[in-house]
Protein backbone atom coordinates (compact mmCIF):
# COMPACT_ATOMS: atom_id res chain seq x y z
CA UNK A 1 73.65 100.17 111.79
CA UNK A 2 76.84 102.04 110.95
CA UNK A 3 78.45 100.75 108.01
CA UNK A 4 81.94 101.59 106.74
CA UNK A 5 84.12 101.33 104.17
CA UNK A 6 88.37 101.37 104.49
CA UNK A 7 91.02 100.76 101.69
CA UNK A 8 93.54 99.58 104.62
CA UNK A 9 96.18 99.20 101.49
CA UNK A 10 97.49 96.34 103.43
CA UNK A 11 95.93 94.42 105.96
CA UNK A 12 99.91 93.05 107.05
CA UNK A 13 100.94 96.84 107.43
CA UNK A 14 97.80 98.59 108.95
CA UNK A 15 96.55 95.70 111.37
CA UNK A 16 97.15 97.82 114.20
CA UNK A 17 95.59 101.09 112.91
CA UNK A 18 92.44 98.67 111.68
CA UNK A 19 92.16 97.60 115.52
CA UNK A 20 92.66 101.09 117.15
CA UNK A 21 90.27 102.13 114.48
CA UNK A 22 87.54 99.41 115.07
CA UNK A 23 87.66 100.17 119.50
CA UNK A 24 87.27 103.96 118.91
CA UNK A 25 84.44 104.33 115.81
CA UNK A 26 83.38 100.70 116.38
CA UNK A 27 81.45 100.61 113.16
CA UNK A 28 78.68 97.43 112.57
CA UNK A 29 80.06 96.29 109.38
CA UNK A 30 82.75 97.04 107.33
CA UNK A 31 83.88 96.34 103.70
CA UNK A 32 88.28 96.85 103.26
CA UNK A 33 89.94 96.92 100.54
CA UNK A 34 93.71 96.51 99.55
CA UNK A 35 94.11 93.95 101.97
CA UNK A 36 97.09 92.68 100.32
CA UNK A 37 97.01 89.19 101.67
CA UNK A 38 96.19 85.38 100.64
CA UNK A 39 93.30 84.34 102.57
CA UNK A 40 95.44 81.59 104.82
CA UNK A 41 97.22 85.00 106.10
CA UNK A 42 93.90 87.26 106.78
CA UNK A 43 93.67 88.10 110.72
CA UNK A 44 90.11 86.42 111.22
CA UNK A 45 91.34 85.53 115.05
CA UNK A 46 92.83 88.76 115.95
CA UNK A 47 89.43 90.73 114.97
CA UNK A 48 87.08 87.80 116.34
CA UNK A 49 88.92 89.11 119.58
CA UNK A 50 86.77 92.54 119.15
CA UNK A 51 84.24 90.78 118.04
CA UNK A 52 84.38 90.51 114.45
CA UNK A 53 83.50 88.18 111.87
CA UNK A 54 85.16 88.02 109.24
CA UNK A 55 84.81 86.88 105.46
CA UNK A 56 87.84 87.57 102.82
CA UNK A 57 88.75 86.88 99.15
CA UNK A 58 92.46 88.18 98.97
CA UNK A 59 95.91 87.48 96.96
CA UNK A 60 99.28 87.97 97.36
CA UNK A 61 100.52 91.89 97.02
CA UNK A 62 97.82 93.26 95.59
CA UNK A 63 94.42 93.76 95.38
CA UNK A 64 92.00 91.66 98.38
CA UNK A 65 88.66 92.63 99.64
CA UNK A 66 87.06 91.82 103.28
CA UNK A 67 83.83 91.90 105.05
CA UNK A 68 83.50 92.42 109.20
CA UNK A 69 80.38 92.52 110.87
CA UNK A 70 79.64 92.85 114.80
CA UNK A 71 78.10 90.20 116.73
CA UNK A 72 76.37 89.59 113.43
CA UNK A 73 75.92 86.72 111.48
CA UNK A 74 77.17 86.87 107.78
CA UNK A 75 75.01 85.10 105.22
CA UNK A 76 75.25 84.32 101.06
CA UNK A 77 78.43 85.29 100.65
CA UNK A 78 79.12 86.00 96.93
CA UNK A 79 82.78 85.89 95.91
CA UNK A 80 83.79 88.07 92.96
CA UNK A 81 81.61 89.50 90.14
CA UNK A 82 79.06 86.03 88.84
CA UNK A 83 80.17 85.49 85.38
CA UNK A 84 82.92 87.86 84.88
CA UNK A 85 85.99 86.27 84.85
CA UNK A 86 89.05 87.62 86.88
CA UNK A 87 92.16 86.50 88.42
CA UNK A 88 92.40 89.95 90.55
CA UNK A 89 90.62 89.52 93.66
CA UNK A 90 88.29 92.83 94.20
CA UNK A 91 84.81 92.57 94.81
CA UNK A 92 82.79 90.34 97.71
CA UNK A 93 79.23 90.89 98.92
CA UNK A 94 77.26 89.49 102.21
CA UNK A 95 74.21 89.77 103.80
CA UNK A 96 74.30 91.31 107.36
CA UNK A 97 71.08 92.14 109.57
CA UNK A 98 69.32 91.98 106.61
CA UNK A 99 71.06 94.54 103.98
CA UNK A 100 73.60 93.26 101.82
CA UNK A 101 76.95 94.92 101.06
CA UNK A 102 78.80 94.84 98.37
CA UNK A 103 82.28 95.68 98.58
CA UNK A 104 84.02 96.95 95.78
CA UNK A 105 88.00 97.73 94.84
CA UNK A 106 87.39 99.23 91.56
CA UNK A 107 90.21 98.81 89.23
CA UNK A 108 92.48 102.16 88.67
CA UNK A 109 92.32 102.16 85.43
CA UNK A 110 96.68 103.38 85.27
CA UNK A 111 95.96 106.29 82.40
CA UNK A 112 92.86 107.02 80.09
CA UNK A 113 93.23 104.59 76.69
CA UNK A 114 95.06 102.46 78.19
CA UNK A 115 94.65 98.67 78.43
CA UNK A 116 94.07 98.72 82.51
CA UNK A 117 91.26 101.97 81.74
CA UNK A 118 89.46 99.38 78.76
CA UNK A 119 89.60 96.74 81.75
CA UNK A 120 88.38 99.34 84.06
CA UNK A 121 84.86 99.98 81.96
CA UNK A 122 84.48 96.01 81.26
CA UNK A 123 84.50 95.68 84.92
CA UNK A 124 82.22 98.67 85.94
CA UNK A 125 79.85 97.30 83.00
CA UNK A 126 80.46 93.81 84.73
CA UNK A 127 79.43 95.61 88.19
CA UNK A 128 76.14 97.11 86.86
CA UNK A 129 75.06 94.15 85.26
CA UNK A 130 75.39 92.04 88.11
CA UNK A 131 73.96 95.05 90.88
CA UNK A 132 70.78 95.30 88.58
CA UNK A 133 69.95 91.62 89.52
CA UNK A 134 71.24 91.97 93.45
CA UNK A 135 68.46 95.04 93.70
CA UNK A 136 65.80 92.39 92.47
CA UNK A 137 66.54 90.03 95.33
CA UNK A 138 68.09 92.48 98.15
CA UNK A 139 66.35 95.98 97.43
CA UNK A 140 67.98 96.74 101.15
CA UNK A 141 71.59 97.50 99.41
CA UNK A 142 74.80 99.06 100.50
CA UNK A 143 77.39 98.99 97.88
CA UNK A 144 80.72 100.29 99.46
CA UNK A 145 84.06 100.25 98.48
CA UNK A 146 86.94 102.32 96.58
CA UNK A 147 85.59 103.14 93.70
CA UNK A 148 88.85 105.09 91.95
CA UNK A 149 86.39 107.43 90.47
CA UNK A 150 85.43 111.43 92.05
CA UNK A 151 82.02 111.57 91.16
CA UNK A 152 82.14 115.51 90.18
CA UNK A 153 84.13 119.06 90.71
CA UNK A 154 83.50 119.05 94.37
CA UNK A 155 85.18 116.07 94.75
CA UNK A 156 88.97 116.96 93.72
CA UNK A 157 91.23 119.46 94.77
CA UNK A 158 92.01 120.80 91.74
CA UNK A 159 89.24 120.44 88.93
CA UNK A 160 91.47 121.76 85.95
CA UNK A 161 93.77 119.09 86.90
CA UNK A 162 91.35 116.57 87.63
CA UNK A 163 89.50 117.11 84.39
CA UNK A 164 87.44 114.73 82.40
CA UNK A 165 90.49 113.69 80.21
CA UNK A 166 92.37 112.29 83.17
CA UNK A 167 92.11 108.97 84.88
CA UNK A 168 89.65 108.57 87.97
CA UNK A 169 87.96 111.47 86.82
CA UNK A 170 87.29 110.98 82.91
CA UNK A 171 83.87 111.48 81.31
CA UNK A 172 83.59 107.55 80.51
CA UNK A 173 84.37 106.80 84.56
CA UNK A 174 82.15 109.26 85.80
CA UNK A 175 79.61 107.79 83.15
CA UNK A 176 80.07 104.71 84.45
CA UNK A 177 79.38 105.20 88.27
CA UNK A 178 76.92 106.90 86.76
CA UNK A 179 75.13 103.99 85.15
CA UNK A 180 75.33 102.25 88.83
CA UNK A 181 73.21 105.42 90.50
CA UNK A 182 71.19 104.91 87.94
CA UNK A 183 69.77 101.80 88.89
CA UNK A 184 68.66 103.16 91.85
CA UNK A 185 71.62 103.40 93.76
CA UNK A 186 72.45 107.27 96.13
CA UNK A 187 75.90 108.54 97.04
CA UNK A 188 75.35 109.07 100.83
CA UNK A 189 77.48 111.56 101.25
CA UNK A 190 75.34 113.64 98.92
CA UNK A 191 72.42 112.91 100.96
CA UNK A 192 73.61 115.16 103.42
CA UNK A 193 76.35 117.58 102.39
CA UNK A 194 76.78 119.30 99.21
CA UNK A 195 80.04 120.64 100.41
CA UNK A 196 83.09 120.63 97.85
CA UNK A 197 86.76 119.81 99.24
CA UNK A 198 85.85 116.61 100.96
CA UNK A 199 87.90 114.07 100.49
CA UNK A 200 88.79 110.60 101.41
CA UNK A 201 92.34 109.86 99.80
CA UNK A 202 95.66 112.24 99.54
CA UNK A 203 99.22 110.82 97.82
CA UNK A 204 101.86 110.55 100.03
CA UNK A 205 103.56 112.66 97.71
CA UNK A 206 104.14 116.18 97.46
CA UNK A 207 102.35 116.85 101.24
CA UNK A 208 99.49 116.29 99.69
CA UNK A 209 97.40 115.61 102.92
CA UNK A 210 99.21 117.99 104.77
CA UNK A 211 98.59 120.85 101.75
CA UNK A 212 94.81 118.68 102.15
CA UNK A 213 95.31 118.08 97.95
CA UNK A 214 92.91 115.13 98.06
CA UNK A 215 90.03 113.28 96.37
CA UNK A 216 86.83 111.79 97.47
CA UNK A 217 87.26 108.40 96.02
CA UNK A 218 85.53 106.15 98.33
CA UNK A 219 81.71 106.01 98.79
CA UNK A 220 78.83 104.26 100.60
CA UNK A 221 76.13 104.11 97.97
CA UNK A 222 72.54 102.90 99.56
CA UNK A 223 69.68 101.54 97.49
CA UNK A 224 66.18 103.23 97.10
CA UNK A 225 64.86 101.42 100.11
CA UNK A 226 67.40 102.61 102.59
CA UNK A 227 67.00 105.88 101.13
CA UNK A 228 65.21 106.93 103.62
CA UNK A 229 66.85 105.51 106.89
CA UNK A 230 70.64 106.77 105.68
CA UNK A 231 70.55 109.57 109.00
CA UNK A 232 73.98 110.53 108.21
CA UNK A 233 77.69 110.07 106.14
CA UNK A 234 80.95 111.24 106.63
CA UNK A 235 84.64 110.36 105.86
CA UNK A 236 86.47 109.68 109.21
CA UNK A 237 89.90 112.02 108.49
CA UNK A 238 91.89 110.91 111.67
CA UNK A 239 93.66 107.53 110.80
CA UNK A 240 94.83 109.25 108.04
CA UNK A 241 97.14 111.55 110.63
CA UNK A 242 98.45 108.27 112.23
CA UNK A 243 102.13 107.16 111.66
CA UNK A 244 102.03 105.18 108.32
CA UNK A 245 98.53 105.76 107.81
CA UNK A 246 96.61 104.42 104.50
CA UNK A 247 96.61 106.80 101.98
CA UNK A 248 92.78 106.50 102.02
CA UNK A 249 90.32 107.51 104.83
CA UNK A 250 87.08 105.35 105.95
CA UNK A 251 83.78 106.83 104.53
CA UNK A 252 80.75 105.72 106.04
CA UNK A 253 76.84 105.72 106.35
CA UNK A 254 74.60 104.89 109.33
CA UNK A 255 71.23 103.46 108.88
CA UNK A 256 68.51 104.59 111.22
């Protein structure tokens, strides 16, 4: 099973790269984020027509979250975080062929001590809470999504710049993806590459894919029981060098 994970930052915009995309890698499942779209608006017939079912929690402009799956069914669909709640439409989680994905659009966080960054922590803290009683009843986990944190050095550009007083790479972030890994949870990447300078999302300012000044932001985390059967990971680079490309990448993990 080859499961992905896309911030499309908007579904409206990127339709066309998401279908190109889907033919050519033609991933089993996929969580997207940024969809940018109310739910009445999602595409559901246009990727049905390669084969995709769809489930979607989205709102106008900002934010939205989506699950595919190929020629498989999708089952207990959970809709935002249980208990936590939020107007901004950015997490949704499924059960496909028997693993369940959660998709996550982690909140920014604008600027460290901010009021967006204290939202940012109530909502990872809301995230761990809830994940730590999805591994009691789906141990077979994939939690997906962009998480707007770089997990360490290797993942920036630049690590003076991206130090741990700056936002999506400050000490209380990383502590806080932390905290998920800690229940049990692997970065898949990690499983197979220790490489630094890997990344998954560039500005469109300043060149920055071009100069490749990037960070590795999005990440296919697997539970303990798929520990084992996680054969490989990767970020796919090339819809990122398509005209009006996503400023993010897909990352993804296939289960063996």
């Amino acid at each position: 099973m080859k499961i992905a994970s896309w911030n499309v930052n908007s579904l409206n915009v990127r339709l066309p790269h998401l279908q190109q995309w889907l033919t050519a890698f033609a991933p089993d499942v996929v969580g997207l984020q940024e969809t940018k779209l109310e739910d009445l608006r999602f595409p559901d017939d246009a990727l049905a027509a390669l084969g995709y079912r769809s489930v979607f929690c989205g709102q106008k402009t900002y934010n939205g979250v989506a699950i595919l799956a190929r020629e498989r069914a999708i089952d207990e669909v959970q809709y935002g975080i249980p208990g936590f709640e939020d107007e901004q439409q950015r997490a949704i989680a499924a059960t496909v062929g028997g693993v369940r994905i959660v998709n996550l659009y982690v909140v920014n966080g604008q600027a460290v001590g901010s009021e967006k960054y204290a939202y940012k922590l109530r909502w990872l803290a809301a995230v761990r809470d809830w994940l730590a009683g999805e591994l009691q009843r789906h141990p077979r986990m994939v939690v997906l999504g962009d998480f707007n944190i770089a997990p360490d050095a290797r993942d920036v550009h630049d690590p003076e710049l991206w130090n741990e007083g700056h936002i999506l790479t400050s000490a209380a972030e990383r502590d806080a993806l932390r905290g998920l890994l800690d229940l049990g949870l692997h970065d898949a990447f990690r499983l197979h590459s220790a490489e630094a300078g890997v990344f998954s999302w560039w500005d469109y300012r300043q060149a920055a894919f071009r100069r490749d000044m990037g960070l590795r932001i999005d990440l296919t985390l697997v539970s303990d029981a798929l520990r084992a059967e996680a054969m490989a990971s990767g970020i796919d680079r090339e819809p990122r060098t398509w005209e009006r490309p996503s400023d993010h990448a897909p990352a993804w993990v296939e289960l063996g």
